[in-house]
N, C-alpha and C. Protein backbone atom coordinates (compact mmCIF):
# COMPACT_ATOMS: atom_id res chain seq x y z
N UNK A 1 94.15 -52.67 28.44
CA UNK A 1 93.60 -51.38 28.80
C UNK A 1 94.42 -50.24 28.21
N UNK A 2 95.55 -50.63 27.91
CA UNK A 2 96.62 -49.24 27.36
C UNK A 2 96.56 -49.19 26.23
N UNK A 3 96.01 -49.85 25.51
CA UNK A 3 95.61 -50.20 23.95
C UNK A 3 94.09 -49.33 23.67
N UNK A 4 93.19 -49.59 24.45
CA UNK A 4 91.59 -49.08 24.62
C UNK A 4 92.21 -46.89 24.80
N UNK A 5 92.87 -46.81 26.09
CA UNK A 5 93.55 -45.49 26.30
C UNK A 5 94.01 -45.03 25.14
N UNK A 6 94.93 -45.68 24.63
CA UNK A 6 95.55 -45.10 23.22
C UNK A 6 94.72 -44.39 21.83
N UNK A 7 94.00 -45.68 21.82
CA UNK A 7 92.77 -45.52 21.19
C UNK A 7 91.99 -44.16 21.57
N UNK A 8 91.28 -43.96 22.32
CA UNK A 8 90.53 -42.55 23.32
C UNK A 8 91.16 -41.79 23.20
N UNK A 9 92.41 -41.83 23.43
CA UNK A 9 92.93 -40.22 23.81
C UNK A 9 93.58 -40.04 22.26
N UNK A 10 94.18 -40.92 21.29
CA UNK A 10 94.13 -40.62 19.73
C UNK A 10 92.96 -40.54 18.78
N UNK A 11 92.02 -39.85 19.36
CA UNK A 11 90.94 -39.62 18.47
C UNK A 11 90.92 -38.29 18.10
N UNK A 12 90.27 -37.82 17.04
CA UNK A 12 90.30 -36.60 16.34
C UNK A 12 88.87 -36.47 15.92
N UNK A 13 88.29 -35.14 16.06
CA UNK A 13 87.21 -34.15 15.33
C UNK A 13 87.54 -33.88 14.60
N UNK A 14 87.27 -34.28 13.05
CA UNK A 14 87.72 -33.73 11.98
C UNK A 14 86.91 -32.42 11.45
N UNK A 15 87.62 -31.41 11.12
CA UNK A 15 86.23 -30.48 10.54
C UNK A 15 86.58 -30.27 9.17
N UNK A 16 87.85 -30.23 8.32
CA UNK A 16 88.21 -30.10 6.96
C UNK A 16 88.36 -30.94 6.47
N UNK A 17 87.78 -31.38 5.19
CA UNK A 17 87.68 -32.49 4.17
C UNK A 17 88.19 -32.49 3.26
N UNK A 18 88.28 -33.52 2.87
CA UNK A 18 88.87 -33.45 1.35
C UNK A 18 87.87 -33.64 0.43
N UNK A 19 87.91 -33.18 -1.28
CA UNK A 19 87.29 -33.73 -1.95
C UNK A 19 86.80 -34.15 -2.67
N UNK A 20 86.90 -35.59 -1.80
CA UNK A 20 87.05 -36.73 -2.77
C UNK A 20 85.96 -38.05 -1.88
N UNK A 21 85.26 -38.59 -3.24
CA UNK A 21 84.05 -39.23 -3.06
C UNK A 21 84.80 -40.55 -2.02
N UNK A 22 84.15 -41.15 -1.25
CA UNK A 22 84.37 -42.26 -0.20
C UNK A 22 83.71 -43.31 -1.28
N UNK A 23 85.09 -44.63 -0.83
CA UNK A 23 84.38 -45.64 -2.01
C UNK A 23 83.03 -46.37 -0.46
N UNK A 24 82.21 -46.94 -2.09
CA UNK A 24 81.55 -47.57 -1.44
C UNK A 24 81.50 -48.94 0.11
N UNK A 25 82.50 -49.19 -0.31
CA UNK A 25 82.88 -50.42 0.68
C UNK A 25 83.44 -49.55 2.10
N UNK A 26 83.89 -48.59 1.96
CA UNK A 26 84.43 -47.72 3.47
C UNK A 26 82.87 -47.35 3.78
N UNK A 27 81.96 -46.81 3.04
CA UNK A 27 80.64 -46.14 3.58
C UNK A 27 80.07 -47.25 4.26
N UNK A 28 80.14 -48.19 3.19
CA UNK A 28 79.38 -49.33 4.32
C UNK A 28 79.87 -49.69 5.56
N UNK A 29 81.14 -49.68 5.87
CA UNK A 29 82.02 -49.97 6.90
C UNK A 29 81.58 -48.88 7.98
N UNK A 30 81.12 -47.78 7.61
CA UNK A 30 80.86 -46.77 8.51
C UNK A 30 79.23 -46.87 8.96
N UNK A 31 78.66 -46.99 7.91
CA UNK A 31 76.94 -47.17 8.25
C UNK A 31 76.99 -48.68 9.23
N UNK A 32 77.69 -49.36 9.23
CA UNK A 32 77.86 -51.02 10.08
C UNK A 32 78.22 -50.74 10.76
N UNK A 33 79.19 -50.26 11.73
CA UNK A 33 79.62 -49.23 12.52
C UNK A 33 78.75 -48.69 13.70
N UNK A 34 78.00 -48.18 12.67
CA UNK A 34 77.06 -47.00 13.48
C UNK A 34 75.84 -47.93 12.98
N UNK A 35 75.53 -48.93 12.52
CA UNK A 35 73.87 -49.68 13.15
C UNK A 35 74.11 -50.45 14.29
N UNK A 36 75.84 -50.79 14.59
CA UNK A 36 76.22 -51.75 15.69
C UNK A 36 76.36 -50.77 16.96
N UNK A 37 76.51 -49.24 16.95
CA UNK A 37 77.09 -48.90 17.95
C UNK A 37 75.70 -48.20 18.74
N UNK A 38 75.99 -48.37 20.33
CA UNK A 38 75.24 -48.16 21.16
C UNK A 38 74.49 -47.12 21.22
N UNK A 39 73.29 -47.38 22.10
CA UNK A 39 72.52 -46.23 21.68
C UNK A 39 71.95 -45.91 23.29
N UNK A 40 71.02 -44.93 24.07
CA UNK A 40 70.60 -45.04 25.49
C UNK A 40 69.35 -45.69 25.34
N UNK A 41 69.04 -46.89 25.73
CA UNK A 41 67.73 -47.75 25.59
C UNK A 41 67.30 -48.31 24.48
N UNK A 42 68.45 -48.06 23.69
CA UNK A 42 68.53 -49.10 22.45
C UNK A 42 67.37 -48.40 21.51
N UNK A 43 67.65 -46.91 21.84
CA UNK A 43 66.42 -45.97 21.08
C UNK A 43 66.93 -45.75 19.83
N UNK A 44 68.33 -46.17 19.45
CA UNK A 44 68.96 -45.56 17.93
C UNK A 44 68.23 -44.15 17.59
N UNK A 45 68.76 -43.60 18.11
CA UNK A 45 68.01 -41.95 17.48
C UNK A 45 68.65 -41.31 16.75
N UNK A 46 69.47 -41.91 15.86
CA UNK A 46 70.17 -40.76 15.12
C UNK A 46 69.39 -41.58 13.70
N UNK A 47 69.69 -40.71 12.71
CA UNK A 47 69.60 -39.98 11.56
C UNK A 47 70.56 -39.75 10.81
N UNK A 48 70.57 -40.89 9.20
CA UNK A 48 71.47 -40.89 8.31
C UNK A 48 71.33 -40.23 7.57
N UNK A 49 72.19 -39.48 6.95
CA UNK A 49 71.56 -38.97 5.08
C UNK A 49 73.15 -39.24 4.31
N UNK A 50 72.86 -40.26 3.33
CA UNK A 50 74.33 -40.36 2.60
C UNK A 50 73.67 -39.35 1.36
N UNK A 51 74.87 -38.33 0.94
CA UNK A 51 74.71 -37.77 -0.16
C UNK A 51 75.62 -37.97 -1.64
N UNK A 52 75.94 -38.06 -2.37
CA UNK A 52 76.54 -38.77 -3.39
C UNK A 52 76.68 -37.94 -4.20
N UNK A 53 75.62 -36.89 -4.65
CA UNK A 53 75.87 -36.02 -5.82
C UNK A 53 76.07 -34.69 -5.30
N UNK A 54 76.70 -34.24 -6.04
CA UNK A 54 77.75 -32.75 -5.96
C UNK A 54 76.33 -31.66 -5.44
N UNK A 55 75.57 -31.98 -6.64
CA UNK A 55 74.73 -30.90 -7.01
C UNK A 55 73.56 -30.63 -5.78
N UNK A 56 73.49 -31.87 -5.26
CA UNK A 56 72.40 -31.89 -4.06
C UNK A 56 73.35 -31.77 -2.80
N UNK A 57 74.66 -32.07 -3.00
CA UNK A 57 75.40 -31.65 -1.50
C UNK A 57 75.43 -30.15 -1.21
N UNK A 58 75.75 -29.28 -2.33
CA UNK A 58 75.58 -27.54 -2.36
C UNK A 58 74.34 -27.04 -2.48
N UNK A 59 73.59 -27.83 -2.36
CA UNK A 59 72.00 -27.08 -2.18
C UNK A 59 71.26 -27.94 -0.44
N UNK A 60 72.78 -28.46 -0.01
CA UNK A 60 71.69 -29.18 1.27
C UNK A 60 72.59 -27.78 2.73
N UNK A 61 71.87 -28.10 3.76
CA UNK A 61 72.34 -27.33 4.77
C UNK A 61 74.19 -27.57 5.39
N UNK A 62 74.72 -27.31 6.00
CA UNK A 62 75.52 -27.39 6.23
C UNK A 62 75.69 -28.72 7.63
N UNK A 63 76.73 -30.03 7.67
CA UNK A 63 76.40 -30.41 8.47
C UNK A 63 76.79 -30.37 9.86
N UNK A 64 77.24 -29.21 10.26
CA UNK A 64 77.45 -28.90 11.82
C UNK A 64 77.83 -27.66 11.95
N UNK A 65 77.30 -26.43 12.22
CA UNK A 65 77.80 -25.55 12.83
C UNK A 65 79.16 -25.38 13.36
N UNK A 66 80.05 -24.28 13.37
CA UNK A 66 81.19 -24.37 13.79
C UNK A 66 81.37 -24.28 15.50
N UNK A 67 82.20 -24.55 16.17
CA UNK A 67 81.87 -23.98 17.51
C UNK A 67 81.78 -22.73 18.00
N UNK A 68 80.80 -22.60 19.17
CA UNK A 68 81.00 -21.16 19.14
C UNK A 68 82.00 -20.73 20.42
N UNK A 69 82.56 -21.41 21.23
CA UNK A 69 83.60 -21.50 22.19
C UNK A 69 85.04 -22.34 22.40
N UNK A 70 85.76 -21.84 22.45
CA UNK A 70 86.97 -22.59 22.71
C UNK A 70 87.10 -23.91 23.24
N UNK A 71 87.69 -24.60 22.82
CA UNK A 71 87.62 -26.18 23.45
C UNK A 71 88.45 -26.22 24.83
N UNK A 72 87.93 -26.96 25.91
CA UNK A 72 88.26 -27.13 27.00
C UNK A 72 89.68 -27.32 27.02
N UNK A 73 90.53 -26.77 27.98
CA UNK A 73 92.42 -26.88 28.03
C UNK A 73 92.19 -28.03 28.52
N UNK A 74 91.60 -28.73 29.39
CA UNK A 74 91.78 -30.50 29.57
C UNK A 74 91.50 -31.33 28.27
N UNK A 75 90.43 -30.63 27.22
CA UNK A 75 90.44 -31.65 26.10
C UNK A 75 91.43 -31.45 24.93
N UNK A 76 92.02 -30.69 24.96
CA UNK A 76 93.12 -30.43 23.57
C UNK A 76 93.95 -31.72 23.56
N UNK A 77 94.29 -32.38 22.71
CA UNK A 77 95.42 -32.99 23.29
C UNK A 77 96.78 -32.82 23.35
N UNK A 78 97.51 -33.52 23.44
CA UNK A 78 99.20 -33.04 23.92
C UNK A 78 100.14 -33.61 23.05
């Protein structure tokens, strides 16, 4: 259980990237990932888009809004 904790409470929101293309074998590792991970009623409702080329990533929308409120003082971590 202190291993699972460690895990949880060392997680990170990343919002700045680097950039540099993800090899193929990590993408897949991530799309496997996320066809294995849970869903509420096994509805899978999310929505992939892998993008690959430069030219169609600067002509697509942005993918998340920034926040518009401060993050909770219980969630920062320490």
């Amino acid at each position: 259980m202190t291993e699972l904790m460690e895990i949880i409470q060392g997680r990170r929101s990343v919002r700045n990237y680097l950039n540099k293309a993800v090899t193929e074998e990590t993408l897949n590792t991530i799309l496997e990932a996320l066809r294995w991970s849970p869903s509420w009623a096994n509805s899978q409702c999310w929505e992939v888009v892998v993008v690959k080329d430069q030219e169609t990533n600067k002509n697509s929308r942005p993918p998340c809004p920034q926040p518009t409120r401060p993050a909770r003082p219980w969630s920062r971590h320490r």
